[in-house]
PDB file of N, CA and C in Angstrom:
ATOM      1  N   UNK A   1     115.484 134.789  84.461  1.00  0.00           N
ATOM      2  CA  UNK A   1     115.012 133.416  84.721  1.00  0.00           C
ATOM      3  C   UNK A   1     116.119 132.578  85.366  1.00  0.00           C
ATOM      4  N   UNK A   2     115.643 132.026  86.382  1.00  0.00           N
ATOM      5  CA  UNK A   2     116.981 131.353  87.548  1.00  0.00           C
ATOM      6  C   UNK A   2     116.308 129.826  86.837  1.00  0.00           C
ATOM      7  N   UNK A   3     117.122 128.767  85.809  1.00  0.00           N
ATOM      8  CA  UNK A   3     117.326 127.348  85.763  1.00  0.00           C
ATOM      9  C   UNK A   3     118.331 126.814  86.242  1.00  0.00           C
ATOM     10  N   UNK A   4     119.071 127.395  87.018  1.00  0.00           N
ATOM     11  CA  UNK A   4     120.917 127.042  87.365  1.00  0.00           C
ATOM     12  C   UNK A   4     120.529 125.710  88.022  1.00  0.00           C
ATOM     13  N   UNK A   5     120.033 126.116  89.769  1.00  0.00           N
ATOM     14  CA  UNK A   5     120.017 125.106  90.409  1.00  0.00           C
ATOM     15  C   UNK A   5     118.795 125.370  91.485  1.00  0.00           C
ATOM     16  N   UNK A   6     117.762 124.715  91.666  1.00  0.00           N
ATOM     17  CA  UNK A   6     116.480 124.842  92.385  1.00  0.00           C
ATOM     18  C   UNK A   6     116.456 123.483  93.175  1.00  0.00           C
ATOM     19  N   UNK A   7     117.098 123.897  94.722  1.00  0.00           N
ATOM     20  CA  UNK A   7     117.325 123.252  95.773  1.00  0.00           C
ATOM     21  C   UNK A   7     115.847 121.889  96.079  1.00  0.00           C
ATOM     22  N   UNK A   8     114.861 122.845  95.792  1.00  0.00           N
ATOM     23  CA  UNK A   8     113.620 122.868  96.201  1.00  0.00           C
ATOM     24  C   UNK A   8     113.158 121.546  95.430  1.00  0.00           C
ATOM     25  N   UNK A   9     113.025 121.870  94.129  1.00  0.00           N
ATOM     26  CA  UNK A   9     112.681 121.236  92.578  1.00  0.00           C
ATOM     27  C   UNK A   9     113.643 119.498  92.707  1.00  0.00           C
ATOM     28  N   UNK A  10     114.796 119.785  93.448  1.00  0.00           N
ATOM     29  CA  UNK A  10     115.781 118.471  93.500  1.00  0.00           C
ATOM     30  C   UNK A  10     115.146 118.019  94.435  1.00  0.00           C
ATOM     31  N   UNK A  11     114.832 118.104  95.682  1.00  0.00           N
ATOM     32  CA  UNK A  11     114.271 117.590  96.517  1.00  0.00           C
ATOM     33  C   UNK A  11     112.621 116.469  96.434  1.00  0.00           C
ATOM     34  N   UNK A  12     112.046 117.601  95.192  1.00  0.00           N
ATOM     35  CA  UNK A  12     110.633 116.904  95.171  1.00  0.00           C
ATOM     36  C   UNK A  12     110.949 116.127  93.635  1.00  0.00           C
ATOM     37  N   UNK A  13     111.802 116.030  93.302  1.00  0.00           N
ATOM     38  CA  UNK A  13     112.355 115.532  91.739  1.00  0.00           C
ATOM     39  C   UNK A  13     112.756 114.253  92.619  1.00  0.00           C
ATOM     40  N   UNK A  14     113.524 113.713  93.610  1.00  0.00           N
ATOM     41  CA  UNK A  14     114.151 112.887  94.067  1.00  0.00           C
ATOM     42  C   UNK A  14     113.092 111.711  95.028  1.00  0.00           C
ATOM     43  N   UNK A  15     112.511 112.936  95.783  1.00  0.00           N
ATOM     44  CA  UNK A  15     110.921 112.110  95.979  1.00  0.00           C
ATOM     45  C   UNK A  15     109.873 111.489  95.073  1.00  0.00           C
ATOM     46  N   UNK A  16     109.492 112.270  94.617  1.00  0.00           N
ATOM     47  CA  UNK A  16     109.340 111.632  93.390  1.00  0.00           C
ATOM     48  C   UNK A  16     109.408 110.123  92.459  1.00  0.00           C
ATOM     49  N   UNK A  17     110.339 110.081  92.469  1.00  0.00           N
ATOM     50  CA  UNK A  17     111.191 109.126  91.963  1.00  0.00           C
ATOM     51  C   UNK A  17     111.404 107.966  92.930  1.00  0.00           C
ATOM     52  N   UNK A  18     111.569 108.157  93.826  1.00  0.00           N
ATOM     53  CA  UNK A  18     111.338 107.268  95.183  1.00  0.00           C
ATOM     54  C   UNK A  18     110.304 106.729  95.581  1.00  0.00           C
ATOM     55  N   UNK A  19     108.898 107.766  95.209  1.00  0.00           N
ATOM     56  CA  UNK A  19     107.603 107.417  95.592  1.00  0.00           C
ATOM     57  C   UNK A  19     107.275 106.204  94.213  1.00  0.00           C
ATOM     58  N   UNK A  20     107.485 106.781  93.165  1.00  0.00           N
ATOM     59  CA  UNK A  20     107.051 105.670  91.720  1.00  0.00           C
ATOM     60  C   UNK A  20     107.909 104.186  92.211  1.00  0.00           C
ATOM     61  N   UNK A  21     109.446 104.502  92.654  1.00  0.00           N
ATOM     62  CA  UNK A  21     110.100 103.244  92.253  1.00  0.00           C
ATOM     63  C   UNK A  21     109.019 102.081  93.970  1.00  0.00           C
ATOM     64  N   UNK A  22     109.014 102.465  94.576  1.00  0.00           N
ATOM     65  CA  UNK A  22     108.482 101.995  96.093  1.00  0.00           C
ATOM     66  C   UNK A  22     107.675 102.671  96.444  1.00  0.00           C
ATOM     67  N   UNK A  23     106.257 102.480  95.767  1.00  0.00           N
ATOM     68  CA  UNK A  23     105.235 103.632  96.162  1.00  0.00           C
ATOM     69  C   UNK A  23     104.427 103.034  98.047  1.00  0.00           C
ATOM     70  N   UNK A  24     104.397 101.324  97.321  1.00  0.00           N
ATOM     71  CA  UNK A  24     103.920 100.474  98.637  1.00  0.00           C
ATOM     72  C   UNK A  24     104.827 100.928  99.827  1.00  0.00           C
ATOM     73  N   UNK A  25     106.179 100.840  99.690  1.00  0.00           N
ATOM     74  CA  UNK A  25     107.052 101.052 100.684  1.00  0.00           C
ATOM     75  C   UNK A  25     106.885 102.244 101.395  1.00  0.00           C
ATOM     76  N   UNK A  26     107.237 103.042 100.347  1.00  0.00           N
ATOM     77  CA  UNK A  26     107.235 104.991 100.894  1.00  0.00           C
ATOM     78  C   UNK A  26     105.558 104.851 101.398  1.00  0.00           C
ATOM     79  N   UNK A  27     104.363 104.707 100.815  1.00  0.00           N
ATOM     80  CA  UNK A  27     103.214 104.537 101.631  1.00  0.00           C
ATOM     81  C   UNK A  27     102.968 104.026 103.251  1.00  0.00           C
ATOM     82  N   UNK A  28     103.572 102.946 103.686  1.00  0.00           N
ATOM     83  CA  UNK A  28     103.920 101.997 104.627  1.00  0.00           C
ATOM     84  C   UNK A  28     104.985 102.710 105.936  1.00  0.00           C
ATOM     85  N   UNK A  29     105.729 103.710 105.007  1.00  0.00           N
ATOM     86  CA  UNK A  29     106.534 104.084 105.975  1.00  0.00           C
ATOM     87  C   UNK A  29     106.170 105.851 106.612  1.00  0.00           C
ATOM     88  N   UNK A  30     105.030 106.166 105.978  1.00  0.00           N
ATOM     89  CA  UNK A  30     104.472 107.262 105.581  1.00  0.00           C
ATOM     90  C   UNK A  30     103.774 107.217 106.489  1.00  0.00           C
ATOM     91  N   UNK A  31     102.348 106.259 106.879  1.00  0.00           N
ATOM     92  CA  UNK A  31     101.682 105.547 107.394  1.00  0.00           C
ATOM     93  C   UNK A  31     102.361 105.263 109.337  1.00  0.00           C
ATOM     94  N   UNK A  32     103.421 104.647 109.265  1.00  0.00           N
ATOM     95  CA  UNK A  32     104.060 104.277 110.086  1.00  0.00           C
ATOM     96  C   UNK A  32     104.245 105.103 111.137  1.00  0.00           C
ATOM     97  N   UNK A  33     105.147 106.426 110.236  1.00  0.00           N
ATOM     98  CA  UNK A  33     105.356 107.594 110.721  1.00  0.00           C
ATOM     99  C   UNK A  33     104.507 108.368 111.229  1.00  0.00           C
ATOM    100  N   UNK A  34     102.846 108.455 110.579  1.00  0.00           N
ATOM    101  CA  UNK A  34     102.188 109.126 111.353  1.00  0.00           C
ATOM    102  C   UNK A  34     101.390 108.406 112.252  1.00  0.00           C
ATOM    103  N   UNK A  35     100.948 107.061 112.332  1.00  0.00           N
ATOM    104  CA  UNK A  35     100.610 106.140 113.701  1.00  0.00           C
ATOM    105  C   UNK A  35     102.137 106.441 114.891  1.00  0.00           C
ATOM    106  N   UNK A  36     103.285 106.762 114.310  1.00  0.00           N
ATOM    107  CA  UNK A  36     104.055 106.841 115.687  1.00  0.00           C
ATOM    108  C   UNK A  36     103.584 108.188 116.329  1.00  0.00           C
ATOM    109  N   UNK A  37     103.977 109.471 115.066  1.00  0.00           N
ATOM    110  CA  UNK A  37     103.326 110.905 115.595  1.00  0.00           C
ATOM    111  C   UNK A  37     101.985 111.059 116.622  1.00  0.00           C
ATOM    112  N   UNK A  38     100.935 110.228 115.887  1.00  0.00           N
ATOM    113  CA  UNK A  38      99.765 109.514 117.414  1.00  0.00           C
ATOM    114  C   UNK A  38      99.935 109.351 118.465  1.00  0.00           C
ATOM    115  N   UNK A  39     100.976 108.544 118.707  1.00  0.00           N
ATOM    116  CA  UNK A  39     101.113 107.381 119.784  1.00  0.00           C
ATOM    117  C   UNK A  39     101.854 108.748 120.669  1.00  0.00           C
ATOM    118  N   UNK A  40     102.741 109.472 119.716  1.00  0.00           N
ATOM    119  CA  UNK A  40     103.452 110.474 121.098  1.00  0.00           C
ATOM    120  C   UNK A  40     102.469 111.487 121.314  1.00  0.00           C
ATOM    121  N   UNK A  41     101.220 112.148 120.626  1.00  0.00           N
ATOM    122  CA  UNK A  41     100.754 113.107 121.184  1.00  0.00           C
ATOM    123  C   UNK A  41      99.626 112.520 121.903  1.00  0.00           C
ATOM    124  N   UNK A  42      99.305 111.396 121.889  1.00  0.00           N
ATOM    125  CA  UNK A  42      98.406 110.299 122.706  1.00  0.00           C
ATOM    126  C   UNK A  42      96.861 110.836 121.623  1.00  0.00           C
TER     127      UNK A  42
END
């Protein structure tokens, strides 16, 4: 059983945590990001 260190697990542990503390924000910028992804593939 590997508990040492799960690169993966820190990553969505840190999101996570980001999404609860600024869910409006991270939503907004989420949002943002994929109206720009639009705009470049037209």
């Amino acid at each position: 059983m590997e508990t040492e260190f799960d690169p993966l697990k820190l990553v969505i542990d840190v999101r996570n945590k980001y999404a609860i503390k600024e869910p409006i924000l991270s939503h907004k910028h989420a949002l943002t990001h994929v109206k720009n992804i639009q705009k470049a593939t037209g």
